[in-house]
N, C-alpha and C. Protein backbone atom coordinates (compact mmCIF):
# COMPACT_ATOMS: atom_id res chain seq x y z
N UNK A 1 -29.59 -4.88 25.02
CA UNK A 1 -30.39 -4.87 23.82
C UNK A 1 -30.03 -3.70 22.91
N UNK A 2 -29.48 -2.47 23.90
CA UNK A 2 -29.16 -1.51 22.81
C UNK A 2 -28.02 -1.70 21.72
N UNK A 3 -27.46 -2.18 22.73
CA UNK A 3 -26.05 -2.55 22.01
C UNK A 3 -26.13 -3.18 20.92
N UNK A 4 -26.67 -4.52 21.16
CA UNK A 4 -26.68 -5.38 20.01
C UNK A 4 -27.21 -4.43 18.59
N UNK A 5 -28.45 -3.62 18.66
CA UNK A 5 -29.02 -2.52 17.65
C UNK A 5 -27.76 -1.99 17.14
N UNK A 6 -27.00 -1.67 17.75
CA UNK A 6 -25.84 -0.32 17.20
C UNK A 6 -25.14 -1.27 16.53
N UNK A 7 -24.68 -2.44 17.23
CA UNK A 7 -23.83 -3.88 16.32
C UNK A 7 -24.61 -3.80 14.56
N UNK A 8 -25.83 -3.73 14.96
CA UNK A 8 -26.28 -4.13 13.81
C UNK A 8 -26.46 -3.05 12.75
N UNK A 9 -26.75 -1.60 13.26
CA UNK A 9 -26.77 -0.88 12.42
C UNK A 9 -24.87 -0.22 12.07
N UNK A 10 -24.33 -0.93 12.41
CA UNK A 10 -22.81 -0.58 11.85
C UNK A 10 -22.66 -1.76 11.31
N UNK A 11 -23.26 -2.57 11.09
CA UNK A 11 -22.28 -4.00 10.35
C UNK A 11 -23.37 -3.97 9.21
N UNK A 12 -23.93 -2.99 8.75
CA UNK A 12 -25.07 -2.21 7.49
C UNK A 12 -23.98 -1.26 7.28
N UNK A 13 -23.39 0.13 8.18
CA UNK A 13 -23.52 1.06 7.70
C UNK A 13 -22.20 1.15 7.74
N UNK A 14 -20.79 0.32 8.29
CA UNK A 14 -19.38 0.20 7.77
C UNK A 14 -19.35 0.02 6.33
N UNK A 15 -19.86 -1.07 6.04
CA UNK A 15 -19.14 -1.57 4.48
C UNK A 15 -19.95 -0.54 3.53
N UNK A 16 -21.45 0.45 3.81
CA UNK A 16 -21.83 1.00 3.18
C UNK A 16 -20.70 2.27 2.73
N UNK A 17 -20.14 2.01 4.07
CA UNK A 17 -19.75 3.64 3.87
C UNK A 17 -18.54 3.63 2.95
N UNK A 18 -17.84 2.19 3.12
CA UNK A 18 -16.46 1.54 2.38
C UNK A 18 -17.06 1.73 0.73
N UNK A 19 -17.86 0.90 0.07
CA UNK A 19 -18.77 1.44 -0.83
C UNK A 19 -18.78 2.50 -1.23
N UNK A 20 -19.39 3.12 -0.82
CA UNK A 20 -19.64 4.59 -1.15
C UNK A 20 -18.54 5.47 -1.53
N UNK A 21 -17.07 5.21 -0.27
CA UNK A 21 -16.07 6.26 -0.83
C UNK A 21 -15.63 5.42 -2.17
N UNK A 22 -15.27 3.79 -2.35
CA UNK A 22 -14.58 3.61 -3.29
C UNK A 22 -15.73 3.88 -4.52
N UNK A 23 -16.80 3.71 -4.68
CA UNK A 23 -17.38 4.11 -5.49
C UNK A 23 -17.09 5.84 -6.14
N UNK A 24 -16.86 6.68 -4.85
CA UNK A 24 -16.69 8.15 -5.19
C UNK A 24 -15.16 8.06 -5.68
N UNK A 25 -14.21 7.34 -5.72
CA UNK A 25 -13.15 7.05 -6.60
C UNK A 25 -13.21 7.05 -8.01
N UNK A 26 -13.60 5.99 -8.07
CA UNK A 26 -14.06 5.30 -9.37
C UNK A 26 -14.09 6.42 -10.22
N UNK A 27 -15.66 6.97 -9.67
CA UNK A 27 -16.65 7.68 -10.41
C UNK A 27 -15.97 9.27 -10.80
N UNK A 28 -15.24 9.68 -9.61
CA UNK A 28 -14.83 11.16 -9.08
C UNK A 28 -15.91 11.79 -8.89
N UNK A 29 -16.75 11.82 -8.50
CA UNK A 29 -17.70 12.08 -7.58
C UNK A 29 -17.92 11.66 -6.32
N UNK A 30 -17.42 12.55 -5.27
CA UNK A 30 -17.67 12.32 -3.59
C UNK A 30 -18.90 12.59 -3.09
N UNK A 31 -19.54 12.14 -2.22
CA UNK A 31 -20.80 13.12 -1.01
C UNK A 31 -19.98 12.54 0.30
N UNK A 32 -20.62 13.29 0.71
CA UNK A 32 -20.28 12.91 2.26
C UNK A 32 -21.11 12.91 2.86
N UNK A 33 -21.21 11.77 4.00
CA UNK A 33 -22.05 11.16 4.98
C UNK A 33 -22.51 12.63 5.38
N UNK A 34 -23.98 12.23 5.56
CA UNK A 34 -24.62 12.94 6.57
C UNK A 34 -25.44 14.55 5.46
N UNK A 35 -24.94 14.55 4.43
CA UNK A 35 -25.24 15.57 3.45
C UNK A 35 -25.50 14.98 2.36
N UNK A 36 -26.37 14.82 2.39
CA UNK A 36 -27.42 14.11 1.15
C UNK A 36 -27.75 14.54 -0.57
N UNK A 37 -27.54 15.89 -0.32
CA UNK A 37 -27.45 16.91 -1.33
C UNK A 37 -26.45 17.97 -1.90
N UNK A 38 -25.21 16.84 -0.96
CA UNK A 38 -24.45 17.64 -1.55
C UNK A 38 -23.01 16.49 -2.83
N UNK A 39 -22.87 16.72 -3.39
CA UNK A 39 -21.42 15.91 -4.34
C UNK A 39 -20.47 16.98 -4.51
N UNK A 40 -19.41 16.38 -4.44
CA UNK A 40 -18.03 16.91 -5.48
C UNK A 40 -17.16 16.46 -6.35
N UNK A 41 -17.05 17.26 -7.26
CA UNK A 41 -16.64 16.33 -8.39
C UNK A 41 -15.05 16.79 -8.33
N UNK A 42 -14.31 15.81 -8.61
CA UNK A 42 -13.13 16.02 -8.74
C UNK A 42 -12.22 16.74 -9.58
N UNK A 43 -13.07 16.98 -10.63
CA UNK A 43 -12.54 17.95 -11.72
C UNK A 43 -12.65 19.14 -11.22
N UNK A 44 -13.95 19.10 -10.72
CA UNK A 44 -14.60 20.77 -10.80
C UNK A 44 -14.16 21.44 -9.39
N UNK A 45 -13.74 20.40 -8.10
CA UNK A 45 -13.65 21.43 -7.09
C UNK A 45 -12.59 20.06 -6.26
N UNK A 46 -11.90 20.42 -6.62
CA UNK A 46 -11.10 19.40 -6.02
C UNK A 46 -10.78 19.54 -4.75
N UNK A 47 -10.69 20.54 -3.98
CA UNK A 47 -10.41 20.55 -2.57
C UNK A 47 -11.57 20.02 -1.99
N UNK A 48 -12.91 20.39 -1.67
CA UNK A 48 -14.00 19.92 -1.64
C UNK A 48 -14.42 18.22 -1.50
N UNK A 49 -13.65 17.82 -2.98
CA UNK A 49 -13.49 16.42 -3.01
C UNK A 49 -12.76 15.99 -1.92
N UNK A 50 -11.51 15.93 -1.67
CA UNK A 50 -10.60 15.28 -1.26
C UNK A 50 -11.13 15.77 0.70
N UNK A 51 -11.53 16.76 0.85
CA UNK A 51 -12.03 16.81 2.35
C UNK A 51 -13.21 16.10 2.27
N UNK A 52 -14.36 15.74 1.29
CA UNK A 52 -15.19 15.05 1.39
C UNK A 52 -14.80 13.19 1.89
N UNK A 53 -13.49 13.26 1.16
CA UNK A 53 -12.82 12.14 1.32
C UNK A 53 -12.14 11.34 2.61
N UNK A 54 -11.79 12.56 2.92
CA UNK A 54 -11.00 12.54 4.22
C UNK A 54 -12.27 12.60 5.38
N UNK A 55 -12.88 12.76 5.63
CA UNK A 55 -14.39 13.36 5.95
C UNK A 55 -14.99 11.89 5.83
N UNK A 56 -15.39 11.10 5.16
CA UNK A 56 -15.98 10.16 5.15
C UNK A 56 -14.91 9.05 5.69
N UNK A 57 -13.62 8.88 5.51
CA UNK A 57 -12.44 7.63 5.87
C UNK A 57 -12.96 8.33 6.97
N UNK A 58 -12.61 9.17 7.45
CA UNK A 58 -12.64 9.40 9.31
C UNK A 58 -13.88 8.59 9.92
N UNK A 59 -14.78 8.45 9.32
CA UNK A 59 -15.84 8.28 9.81
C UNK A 59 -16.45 6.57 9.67
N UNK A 60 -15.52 6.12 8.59
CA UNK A 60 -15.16 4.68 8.34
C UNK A 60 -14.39 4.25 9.95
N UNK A 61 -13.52 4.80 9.74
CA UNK A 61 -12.81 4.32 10.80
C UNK A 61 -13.30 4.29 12.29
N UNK A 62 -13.83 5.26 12.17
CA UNK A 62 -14.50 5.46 13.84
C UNK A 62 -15.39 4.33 13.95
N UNK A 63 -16.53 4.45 12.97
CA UNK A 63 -17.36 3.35 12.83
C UNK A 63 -16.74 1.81 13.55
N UNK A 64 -15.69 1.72 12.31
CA UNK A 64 -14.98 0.06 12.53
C UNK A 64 -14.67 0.13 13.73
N UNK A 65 -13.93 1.20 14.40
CA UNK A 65 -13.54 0.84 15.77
C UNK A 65 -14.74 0.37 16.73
N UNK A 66 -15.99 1.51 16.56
CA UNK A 66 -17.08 1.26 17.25
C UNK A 66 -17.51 -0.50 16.87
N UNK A 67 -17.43 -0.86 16.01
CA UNK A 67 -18.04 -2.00 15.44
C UNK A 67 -17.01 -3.18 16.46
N UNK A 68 -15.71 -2.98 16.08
CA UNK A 68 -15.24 -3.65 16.83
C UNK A 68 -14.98 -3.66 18.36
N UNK A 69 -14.89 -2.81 18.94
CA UNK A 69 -15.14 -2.70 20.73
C UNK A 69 -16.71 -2.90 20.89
N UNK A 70 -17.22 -3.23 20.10
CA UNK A 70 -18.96 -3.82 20.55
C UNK A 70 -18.81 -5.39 19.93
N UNK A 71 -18.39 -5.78 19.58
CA UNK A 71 -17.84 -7.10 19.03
C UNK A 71 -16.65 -7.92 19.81
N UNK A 72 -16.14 -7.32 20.41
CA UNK A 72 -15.10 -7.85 21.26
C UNK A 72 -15.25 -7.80 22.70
């Protein structure tokens, strides 16, 4: 039963997170998971950005894997 929960709260919170970075593209404005209050803007602090970036794909990915070894 737990399992299935975690299935479900990653097949919400993968594509959110896919979302979110390409949105912080778009826009040039990043946050990163888990820090609610924080953004970076790409003009203004660009290193910041791009670890926000890298920082959130990592965490895409882990996700999907999790999503998929609970799916398979």
């Amino acid at each position: 039963m737990a399992d299935l929960a975690v299935i479900a709260i990653l097949l919400v919170g993968v594509p959110l997170m896919g979302w979110i970075t390409l949105h912080g593209f778009q826009t040039g404005t990043m946050y990163a998971f888990g820090v609610p209050y924080a953004s970076y803007l790409r003009s203004k602090n660009p290193f910041l950005f791009w670890f926000a970036t890298m920082f959130n794909i990592f965490v895409l990915i882990v996700g999907a894997g999790f999503l998929l070894k609970g799916i398979v």
